[in-house]
N, C-alpha and C. Protein backbone atom coordinates (compact mmCIF):
# COMPACT_ATOMS: atom_id res chain seq x y z
N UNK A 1 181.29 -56.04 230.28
CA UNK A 1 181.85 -56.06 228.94
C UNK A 1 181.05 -57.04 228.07
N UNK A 2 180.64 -56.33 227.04
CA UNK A 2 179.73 -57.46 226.22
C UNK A 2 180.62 -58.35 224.88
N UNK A 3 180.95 -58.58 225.40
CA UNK A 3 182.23 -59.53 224.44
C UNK A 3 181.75 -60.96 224.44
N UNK A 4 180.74 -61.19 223.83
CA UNK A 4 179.85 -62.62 223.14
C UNK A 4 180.36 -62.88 221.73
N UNK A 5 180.00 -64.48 221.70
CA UNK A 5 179.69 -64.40 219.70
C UNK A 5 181.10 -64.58 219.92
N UNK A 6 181.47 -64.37 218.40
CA UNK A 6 183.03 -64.45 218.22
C UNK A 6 184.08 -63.62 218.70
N UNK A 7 183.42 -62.51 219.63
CA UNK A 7 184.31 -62.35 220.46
C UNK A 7 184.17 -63.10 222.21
N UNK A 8 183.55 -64.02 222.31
CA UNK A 8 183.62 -64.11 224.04
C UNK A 8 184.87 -65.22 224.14
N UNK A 9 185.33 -64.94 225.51
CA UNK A 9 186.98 -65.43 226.04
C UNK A 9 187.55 -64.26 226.37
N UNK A 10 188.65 -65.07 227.68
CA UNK A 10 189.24 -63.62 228.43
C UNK A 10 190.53 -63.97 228.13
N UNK A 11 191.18 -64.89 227.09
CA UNK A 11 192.76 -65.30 226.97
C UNK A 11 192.39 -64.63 225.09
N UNK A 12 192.95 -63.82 224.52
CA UNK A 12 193.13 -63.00 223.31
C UNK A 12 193.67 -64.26 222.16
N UNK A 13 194.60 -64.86 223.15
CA UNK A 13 195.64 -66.26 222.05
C UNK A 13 194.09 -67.26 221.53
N UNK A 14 193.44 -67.34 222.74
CA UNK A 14 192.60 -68.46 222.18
C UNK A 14 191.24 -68.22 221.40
N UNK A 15 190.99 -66.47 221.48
CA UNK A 15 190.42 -65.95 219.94
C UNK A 15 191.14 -65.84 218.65
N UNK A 16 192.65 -65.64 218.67
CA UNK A 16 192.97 -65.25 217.90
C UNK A 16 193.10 -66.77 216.97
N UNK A 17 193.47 -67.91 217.95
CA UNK A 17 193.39 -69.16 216.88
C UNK A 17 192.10 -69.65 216.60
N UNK A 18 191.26 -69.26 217.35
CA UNK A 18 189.63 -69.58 216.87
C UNK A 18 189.54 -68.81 215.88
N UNK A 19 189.88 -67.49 215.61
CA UNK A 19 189.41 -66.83 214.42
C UNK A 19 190.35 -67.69 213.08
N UNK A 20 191.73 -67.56 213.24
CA UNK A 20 192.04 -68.57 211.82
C UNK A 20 191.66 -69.46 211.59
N UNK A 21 191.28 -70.60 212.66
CA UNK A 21 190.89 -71.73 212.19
C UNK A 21 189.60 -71.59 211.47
N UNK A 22 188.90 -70.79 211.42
CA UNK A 22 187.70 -70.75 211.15
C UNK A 22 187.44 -69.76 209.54
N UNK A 23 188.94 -69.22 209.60
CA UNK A 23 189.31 -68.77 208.56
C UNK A 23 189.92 -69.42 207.47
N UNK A 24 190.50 -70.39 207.66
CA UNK A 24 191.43 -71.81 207.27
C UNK A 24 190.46 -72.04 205.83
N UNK A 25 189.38 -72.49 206.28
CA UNK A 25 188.51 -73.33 204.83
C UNK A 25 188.14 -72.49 203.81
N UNK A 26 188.10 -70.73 204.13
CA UNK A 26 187.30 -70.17 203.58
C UNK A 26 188.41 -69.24 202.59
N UNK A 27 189.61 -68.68 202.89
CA UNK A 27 190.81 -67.95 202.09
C UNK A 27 191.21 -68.94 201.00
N UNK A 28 191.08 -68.19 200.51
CA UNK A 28 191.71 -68.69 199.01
C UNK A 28 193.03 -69.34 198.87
N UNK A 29 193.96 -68.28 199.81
CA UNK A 29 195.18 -68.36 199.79
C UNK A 29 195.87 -67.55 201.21
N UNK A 30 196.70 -68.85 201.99
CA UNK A 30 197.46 -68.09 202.98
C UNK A 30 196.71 -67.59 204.16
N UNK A 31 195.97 -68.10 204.38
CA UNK A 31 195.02 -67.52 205.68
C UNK A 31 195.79 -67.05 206.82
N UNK A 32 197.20 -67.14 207.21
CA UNK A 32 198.16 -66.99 208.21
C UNK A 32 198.99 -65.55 207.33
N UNK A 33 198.49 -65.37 206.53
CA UNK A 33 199.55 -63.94 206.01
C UNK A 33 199.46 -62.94 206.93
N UNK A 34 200.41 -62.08 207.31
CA UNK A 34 200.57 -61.22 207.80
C UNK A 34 200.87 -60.24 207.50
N UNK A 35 200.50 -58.79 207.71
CA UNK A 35 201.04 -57.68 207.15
C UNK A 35 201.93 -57.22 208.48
N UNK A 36 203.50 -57.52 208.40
CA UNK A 36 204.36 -57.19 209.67
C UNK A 36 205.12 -55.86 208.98
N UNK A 37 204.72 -54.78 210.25
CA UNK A 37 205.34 -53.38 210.43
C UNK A 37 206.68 -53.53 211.40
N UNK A 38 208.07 -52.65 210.98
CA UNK A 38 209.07 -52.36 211.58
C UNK A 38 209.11 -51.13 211.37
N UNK A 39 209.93 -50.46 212.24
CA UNK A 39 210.87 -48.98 211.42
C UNK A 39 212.09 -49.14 211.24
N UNK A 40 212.70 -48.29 210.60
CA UNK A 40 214.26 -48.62 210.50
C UNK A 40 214.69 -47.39 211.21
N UNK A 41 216.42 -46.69 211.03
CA UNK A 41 217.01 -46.08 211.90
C UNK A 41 216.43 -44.38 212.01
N UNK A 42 215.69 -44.20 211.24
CA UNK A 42 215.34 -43.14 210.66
C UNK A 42 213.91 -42.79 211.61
N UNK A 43 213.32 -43.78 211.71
CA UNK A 43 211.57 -44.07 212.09
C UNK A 43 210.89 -44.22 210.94
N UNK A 44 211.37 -44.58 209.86
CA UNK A 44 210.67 -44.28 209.05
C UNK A 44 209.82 -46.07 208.46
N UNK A 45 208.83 -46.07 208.38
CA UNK A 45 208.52 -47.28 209.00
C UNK A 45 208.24 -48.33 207.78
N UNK A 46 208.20 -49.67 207.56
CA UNK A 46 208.58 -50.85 206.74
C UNK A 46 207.39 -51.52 206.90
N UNK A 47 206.50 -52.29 205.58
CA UNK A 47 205.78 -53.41 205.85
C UNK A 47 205.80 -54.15 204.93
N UNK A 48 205.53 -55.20 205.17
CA UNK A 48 205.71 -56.77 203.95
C UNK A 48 204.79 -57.72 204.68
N UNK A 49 204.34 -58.78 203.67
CA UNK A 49 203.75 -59.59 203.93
C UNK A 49 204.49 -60.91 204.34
N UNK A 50 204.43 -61.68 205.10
CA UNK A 50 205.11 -62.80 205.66
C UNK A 50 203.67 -63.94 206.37
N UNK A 51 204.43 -65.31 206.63
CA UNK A 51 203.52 -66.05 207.34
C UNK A 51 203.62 -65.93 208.49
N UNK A 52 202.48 -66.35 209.35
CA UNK A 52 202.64 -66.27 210.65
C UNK A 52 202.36 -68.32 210.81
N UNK A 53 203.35 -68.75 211.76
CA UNK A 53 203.52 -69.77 211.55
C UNK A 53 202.70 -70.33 212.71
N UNK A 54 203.16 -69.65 214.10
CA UNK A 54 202.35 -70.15 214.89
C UNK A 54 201.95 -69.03 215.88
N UNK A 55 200.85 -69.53 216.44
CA UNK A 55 200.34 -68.33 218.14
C UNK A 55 200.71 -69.34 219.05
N UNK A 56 201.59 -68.93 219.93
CA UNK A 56 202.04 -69.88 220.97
C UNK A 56 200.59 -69.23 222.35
N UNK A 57 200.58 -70.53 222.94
CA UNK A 57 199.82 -69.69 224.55
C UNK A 57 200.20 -69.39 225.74
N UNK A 58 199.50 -68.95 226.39
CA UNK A 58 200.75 -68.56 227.61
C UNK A 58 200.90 -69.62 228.84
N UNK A 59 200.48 -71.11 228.11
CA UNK A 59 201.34 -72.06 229.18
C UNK A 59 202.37 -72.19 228.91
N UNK A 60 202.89 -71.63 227.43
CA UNK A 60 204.34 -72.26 227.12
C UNK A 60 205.41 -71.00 227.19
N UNK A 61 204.54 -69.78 228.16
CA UNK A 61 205.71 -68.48 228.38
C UNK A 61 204.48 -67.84 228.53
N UNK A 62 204.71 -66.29 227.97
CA UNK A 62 203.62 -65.45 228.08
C UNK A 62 203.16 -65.35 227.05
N UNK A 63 203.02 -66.38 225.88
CA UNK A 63 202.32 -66.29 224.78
C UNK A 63 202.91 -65.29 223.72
N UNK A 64 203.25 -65.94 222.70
CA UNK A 64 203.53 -65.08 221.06
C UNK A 64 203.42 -65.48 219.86
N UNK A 65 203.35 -64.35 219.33
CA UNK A 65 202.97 -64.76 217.58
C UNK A 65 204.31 -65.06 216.89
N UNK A 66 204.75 -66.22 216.10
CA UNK A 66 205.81 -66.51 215.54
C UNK A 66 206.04 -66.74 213.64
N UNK A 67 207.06 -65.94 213.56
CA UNK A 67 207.36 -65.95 212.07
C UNK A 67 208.42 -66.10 211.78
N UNK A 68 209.08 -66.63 210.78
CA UNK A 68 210.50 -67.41 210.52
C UNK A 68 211.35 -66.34 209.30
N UNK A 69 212.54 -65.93 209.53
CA UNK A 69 212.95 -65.03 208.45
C UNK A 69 214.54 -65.30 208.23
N UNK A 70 214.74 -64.91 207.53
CA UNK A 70 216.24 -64.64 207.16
C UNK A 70 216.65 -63.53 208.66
N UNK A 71 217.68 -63.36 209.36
CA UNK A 71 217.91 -61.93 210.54
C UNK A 71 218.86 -60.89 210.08
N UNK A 72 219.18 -61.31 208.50
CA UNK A 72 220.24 -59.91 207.97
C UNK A 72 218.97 -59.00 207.15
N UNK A 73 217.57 -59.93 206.75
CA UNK A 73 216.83 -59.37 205.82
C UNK A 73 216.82 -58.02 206.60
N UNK A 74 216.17 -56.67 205.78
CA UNK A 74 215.53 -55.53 206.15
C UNK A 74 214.61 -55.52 207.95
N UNK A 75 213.96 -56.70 207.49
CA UNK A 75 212.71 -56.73 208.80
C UNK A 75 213.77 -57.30 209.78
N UNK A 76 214.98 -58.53 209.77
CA UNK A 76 215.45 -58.91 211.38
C UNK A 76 216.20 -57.86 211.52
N UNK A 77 217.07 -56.97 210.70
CA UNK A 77 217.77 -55.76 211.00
C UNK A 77 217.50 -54.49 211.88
N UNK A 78 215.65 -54.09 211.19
CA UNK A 78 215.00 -53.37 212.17
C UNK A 78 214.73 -54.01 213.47
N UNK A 79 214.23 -54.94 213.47
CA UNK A 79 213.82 -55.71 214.48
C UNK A 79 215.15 -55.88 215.45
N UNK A 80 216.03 -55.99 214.99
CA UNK A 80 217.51 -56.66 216.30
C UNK A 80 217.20 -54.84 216.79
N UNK A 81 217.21 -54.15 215.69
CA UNK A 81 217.59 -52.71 216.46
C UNK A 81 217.11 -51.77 217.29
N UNK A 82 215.36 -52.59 217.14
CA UNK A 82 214.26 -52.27 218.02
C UNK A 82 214.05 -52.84 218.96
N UNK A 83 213.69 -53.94 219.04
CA UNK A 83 212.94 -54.75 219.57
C UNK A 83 211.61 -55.14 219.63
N UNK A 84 211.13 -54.16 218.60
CA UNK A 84 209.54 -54.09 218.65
C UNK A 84 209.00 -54.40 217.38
N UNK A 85 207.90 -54.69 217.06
CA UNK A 85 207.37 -54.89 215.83
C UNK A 85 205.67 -55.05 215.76
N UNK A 86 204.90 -54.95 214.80
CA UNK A 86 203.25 -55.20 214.57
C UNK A 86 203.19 -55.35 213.72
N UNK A 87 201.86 -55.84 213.29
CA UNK A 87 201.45 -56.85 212.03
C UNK A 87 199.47 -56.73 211.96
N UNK A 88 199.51 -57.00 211.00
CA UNK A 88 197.83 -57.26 210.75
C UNK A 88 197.28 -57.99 209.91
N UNK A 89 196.24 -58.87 210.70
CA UNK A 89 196.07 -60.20 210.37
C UNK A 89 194.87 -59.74 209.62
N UNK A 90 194.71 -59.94 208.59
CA UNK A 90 193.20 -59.75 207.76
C UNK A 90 192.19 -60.84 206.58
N UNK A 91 191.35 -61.22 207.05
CA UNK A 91 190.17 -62.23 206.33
C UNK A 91 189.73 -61.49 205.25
N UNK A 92 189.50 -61.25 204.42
CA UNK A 92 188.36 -60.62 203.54
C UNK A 92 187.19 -61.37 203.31
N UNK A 93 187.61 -62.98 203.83
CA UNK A 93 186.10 -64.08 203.49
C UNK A 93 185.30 -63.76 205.32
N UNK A 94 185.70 -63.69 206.25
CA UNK A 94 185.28 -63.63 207.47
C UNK A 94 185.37 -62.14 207.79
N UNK A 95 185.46 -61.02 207.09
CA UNK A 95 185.24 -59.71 207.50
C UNK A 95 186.18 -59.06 208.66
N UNK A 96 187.04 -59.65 209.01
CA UNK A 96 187.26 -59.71 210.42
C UNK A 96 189.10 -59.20 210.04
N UNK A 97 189.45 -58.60 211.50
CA UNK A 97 191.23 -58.34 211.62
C UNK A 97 191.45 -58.40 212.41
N UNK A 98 192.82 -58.91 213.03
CA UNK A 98 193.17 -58.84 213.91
C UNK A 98 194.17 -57.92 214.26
N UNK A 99 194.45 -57.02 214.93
CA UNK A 99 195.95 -56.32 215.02
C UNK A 99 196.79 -56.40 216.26
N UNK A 100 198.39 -56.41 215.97
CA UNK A 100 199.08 -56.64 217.30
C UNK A 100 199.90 -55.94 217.91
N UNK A 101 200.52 -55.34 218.41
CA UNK A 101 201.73 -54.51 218.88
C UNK A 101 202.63 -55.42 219.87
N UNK A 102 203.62 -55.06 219.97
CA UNK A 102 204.49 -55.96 220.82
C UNK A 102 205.70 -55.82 220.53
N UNK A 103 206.38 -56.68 221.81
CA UNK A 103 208.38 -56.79 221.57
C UNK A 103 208.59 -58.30 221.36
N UNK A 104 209.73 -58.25 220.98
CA UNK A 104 210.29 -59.57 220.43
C UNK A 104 211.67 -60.31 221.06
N UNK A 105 211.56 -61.45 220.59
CA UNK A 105 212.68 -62.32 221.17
C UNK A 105 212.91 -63.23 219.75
N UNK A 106 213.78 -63.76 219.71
CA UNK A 106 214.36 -64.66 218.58
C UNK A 106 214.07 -66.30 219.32
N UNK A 107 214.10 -66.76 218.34
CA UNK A 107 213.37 -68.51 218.31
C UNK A 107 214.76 -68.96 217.81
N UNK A 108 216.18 -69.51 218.23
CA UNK A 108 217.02 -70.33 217.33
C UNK A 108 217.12 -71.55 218.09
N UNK A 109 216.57 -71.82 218.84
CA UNK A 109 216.47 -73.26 219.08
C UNK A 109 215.75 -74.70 218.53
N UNK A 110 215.61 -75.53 219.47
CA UNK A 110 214.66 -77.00 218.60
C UNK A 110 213.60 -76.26 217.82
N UNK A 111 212.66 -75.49 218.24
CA UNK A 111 211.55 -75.22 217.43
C UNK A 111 211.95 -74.46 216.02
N UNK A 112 212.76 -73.89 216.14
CA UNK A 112 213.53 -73.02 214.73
C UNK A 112 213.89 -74.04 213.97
N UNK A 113 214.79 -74.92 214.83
CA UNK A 113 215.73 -76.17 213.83
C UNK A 113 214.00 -77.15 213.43
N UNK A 114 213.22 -77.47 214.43
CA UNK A 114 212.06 -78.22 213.46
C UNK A 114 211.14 -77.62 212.70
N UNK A 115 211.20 -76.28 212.85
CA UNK A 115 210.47 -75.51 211.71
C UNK A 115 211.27 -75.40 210.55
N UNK A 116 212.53 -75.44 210.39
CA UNK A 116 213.71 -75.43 209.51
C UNK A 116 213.15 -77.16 208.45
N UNK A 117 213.44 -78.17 208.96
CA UNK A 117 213.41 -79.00 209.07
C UNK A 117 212.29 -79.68 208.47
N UNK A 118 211.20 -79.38 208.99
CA UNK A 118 209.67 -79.14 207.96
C UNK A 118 209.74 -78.51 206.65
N UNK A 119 210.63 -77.73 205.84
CA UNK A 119 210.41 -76.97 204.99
C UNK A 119 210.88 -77.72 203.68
N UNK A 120 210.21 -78.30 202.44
CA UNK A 120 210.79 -78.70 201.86
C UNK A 120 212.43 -78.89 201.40
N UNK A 121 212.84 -79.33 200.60
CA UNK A 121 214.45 -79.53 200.55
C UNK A 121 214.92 -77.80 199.61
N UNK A 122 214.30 -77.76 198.49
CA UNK A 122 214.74 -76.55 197.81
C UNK A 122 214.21 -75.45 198.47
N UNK A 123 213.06 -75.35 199.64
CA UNK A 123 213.23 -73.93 200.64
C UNK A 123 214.48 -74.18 201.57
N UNK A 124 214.68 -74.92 202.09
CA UNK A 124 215.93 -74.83 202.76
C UNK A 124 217.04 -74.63 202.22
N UNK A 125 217.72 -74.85 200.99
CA UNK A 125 218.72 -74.83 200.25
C UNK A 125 218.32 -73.45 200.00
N UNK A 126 217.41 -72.58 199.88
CA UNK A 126 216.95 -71.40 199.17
C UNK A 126 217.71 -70.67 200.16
N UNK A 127 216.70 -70.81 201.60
CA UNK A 127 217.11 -69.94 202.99
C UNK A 127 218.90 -70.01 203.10
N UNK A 128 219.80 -70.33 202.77
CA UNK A 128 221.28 -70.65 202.60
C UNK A 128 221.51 -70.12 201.49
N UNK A 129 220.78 -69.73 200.25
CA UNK A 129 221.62 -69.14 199.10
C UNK A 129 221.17 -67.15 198.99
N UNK A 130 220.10 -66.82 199.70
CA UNK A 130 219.55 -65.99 199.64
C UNK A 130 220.30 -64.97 200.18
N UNK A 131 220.63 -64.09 199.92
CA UNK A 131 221.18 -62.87 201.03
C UNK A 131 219.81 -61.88 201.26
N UNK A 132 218.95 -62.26 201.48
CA UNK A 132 217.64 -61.30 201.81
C UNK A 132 217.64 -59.73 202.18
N UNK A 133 217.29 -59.40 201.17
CA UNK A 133 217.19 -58.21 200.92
C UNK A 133 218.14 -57.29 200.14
N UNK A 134 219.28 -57.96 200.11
CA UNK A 134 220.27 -57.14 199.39
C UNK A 134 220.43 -57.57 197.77
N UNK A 135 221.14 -56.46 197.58
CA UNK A 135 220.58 -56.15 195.97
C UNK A 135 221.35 -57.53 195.32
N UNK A 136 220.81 -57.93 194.22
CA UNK A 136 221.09 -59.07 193.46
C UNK A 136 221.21 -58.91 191.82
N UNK A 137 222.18 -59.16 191.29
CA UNK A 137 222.68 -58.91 189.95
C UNK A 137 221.95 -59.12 189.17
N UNK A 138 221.06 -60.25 189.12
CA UNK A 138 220.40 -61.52 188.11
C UNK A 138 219.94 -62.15 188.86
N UNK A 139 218.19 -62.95 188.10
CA UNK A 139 218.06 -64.53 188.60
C UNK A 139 218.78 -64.98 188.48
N UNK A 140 220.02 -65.35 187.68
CA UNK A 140 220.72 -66.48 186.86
C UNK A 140 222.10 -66.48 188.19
N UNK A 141 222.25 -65.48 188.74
CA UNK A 141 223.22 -65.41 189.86
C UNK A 141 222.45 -65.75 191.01
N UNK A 142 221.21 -66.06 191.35
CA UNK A 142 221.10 -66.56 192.72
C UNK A 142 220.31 -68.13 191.92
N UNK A 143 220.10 -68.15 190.92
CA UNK A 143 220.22 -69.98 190.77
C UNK A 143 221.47 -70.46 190.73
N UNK A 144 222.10 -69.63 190.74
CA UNK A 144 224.45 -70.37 190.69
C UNK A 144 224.31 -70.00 192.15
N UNK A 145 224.05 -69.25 192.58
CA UNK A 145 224.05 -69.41 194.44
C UNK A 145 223.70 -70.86 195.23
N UNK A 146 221.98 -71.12 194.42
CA UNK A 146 221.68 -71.98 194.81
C UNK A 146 222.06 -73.34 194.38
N UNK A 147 222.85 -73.57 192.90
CA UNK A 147 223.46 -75.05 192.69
C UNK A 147 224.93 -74.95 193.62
N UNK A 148 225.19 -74.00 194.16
CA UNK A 148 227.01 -74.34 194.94
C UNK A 148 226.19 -74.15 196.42
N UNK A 149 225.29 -73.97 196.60
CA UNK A 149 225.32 -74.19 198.01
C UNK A 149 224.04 -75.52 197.99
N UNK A 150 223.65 -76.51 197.19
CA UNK A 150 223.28 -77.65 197.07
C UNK A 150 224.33 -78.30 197.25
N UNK A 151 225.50 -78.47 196.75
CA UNK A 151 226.97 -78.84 196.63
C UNK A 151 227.26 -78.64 198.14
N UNK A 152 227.27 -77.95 198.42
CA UNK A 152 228.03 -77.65 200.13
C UNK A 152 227.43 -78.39 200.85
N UNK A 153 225.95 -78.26 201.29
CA UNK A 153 225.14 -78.68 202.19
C UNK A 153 224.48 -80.20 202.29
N UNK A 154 224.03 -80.63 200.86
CA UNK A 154 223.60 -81.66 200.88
C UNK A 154 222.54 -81.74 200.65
N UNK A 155 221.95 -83.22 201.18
CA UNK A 155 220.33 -83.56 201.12
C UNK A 155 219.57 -83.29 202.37
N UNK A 156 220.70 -82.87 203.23
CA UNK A 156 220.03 -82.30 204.90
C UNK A 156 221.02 -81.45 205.23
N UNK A 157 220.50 -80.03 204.90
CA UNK A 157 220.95 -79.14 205.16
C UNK A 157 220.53 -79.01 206.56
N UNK A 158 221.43 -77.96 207.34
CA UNK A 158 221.13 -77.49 208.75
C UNK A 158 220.55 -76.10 208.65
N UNK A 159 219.93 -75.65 209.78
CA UNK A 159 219.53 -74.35 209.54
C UNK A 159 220.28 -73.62 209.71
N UNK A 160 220.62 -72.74 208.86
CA UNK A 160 221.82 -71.59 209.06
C UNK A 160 220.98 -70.61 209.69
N UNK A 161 222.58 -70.04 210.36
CA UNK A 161 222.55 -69.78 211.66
C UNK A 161 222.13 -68.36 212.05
N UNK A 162 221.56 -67.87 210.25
CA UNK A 162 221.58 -66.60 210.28
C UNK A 162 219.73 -66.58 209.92
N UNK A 163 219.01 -67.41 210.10
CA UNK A 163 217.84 -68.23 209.67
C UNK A 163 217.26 -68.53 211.02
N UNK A 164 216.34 -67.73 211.43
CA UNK A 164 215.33 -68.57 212.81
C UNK A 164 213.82 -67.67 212.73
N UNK A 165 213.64 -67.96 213.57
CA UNK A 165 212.24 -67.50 214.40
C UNK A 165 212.02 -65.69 215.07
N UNK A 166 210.77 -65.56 215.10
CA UNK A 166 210.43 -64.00 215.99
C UNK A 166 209.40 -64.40 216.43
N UNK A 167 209.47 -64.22 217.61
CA UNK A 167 208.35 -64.30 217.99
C UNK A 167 207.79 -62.52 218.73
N UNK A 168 206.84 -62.57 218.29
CA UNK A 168 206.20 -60.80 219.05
C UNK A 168 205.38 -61.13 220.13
N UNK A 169 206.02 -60.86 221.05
CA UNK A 169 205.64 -61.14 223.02
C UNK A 169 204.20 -59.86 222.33
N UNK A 170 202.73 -59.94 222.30
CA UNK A 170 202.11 -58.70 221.80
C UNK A 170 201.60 -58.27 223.69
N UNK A 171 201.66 -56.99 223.31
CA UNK A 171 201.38 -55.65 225.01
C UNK A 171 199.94 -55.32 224.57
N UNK A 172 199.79 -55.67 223.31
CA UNK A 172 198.46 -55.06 222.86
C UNK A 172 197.67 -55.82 221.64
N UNK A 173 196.66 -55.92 221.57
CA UNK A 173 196.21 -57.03 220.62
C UNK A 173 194.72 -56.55 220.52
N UNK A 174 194.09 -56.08 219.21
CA UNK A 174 193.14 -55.38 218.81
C UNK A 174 191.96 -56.82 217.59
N UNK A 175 190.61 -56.75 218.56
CA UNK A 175 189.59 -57.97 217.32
C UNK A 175 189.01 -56.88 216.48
N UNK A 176 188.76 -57.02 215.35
CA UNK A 176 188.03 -56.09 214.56
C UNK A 176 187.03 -56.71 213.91
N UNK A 177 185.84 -56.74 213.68
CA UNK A 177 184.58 -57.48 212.85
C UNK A 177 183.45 -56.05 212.17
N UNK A 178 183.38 -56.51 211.14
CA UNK A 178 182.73 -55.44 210.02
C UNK A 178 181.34 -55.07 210.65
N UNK A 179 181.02 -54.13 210.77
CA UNK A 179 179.15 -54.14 210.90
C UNK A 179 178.58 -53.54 210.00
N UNK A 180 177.32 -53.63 210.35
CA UNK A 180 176.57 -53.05 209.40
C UNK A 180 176.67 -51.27 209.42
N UNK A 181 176.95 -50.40 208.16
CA UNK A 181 176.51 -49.12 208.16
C UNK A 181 177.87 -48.63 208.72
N UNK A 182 178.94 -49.49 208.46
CA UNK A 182 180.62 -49.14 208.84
C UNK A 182 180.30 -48.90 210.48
N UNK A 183 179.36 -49.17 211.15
CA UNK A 183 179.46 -49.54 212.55
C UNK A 183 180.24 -51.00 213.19
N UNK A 184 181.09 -50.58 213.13
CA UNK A 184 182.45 -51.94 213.16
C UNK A 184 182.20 -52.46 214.79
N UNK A 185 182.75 -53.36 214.93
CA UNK A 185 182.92 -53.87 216.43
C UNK A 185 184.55 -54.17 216.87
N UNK A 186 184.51 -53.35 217.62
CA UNK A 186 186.56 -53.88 218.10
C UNK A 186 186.45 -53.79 219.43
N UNK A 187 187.16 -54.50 220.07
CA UNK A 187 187.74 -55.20 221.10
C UNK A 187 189.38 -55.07 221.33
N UNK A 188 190.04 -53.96 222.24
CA UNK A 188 191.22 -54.06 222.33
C UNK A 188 191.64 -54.46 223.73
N UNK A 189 192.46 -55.48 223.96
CA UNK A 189 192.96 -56.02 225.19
C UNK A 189 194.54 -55.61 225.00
N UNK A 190 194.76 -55.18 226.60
CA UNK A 190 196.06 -54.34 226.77
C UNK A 190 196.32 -55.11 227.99
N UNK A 191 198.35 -55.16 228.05
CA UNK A 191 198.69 -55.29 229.03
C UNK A 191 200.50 -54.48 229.56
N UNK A 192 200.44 -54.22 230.59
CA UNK A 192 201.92 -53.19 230.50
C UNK A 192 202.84 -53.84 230.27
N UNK A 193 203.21 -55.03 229.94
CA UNK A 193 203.96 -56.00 229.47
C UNK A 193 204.19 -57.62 229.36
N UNK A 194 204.70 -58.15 228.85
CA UNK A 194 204.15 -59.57 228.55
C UNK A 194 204.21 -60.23 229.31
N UNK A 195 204.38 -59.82 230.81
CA UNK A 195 204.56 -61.16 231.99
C UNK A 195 202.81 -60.55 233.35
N UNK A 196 202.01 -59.73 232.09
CA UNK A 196 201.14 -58.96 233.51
C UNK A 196 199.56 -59.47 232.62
N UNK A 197 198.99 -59.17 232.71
CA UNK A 197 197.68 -59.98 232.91
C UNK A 197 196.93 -58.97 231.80
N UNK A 198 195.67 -59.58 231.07
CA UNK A 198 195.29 -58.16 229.99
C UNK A 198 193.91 -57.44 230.86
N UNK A 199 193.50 -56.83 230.43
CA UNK A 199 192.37 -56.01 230.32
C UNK A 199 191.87 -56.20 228.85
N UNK A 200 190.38 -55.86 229.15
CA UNK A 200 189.95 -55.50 227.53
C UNK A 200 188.81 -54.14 227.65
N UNK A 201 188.98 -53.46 226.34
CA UNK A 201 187.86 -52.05 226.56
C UNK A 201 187.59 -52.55 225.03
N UNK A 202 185.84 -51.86 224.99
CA UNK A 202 185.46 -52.25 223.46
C UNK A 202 185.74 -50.64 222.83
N UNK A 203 186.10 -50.50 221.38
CA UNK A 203 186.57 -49.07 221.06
C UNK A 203 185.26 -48.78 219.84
N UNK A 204 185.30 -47.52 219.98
CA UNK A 204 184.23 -46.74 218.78
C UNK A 204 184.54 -47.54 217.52
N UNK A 205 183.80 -47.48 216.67
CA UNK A 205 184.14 -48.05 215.14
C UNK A 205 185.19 -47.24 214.43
C-alpha cells in the first residue's frame, strides 16, 4: 500500500488530527466545521453544518469524532432513532477531505459537563433558552426566553440535561487530496465495527 506523504500511518485518528492541525493556520474560519448527515423516519436524509470538537483515540475506547448539540434538535432526534450518522470534513486552503460513516453513543458525562463549562456564559444561558429546531414566533421571544432563564440559572448555569455530546464510533473513514487533472488520491480504511481493527484500500479518483 503506498500510503506516504500526508497520507502515511496505520491509526486513521492520528491522520485525521494531523490533517486539521495543519489546517488550523490556514482556514479563514472554523477549520473543525463539519458537514454532519442523518436521516429522519422517512430515510429521507438531513445535513447542517456543526463543530467537531474533538477526535478522541483509541486509547481512550475505540476512538470517535465528537460534537456537542441540543438532543431534541432535528439531528439528536434522528440520531437517538438511528444510531448512525456521517459528516464531511473539508479544507478548501489544503485541498483535502475527510469523510466518515459510523454509529454513535452520547457523551453526558464529566467531558459534556467540561465542554459545557468551557463555553462562554451567554452560550450556555443560550443552550437552556433554545428549543432547537422548533419553530419560534420572533427574535424578541427567544431574547425573553433568554432574560427568564438568566433569572433561573444564574452566573453558573449547569448543563441541561437535554444538552451533551455525540460521539460517531466511525466503521469507515475515507482521506481525500486533490490531484492534478481531477486525478484525486483517496484512501479508505474500513472496519466491521468499532471494537475490530481497520484495513485500508486506495480507491479510483
Amino acid at each position: 500500500m503506498d500510503r506516504t506523504g500526508i497520507f502515511a500511518g496505520d491509526d486513521p485518528f492520528v491522520i485525521a488530527r494531523r490533517w486539521l492541525a495543519e489546517a488550523e493556520p490556514l482556514e479563514p474560519n472554523d477549520p473543525n466545521a463539519i458537514a454532519l448527515a442523518t436521516v429522519d423516519a422517512d430515510g429521507l436524509p438531513n445535513a447542517r453544518m456543526v463543530l467537531l470538537k474533538e477526535i478522541e483515540s483509541p486509547g481512550n475506547g475505540d476512538g470517535a469524532f465528537v460534537f456537542y448539540t441540543n438532543y431534541g434538535s432535528a439531528k439528536g432526534r434522528e440520531i437517538a432513532a438511528t444510531g448512525k450518522a456521517a459528516f464531511v470534513l473539508h479544507w478548501k486552503s489544503l485541498r483535502r477531505q475527510i469523510r466518515v460513516r459510523g454509529v454513535t453513543s452520547r457523551e453526558e458525562g464529566p467531558h459534556a459537563d467540561a465542554y459545557y463549562a468551557s463555553r462562554s456564559l451567554k452560550s450556555r444561558l443560550g443552550a437552556w433558552a433554545s428549543k432547537q429546531s422548533e419553530p419560534l414566533s420572533s427574535r424578541e421571544a427567544l431574547m425573553a426566553e433568554v432574560a427568564k432563564v438568566t433569572l433561573q440559572q444564574g452566573p453558573v448555569p449547569k448543563r441541561p440535561p437535554f444538552w451533551g455530546g455525540i460521539r460517531i464510533h466511525p466503521v469507515e473513514i475515507e482521506f481525500w487530496a486533490d490531484g492534478a487533472f481531477r486525478l484525486h488520491d483517496r484512501f479508505r480504511f474500513t472496519r466491521g465495527s468499532p471494537q475490530t481493527g481497520w484495513t485500508s484500500v486506495r480507491l479510483n479518483p
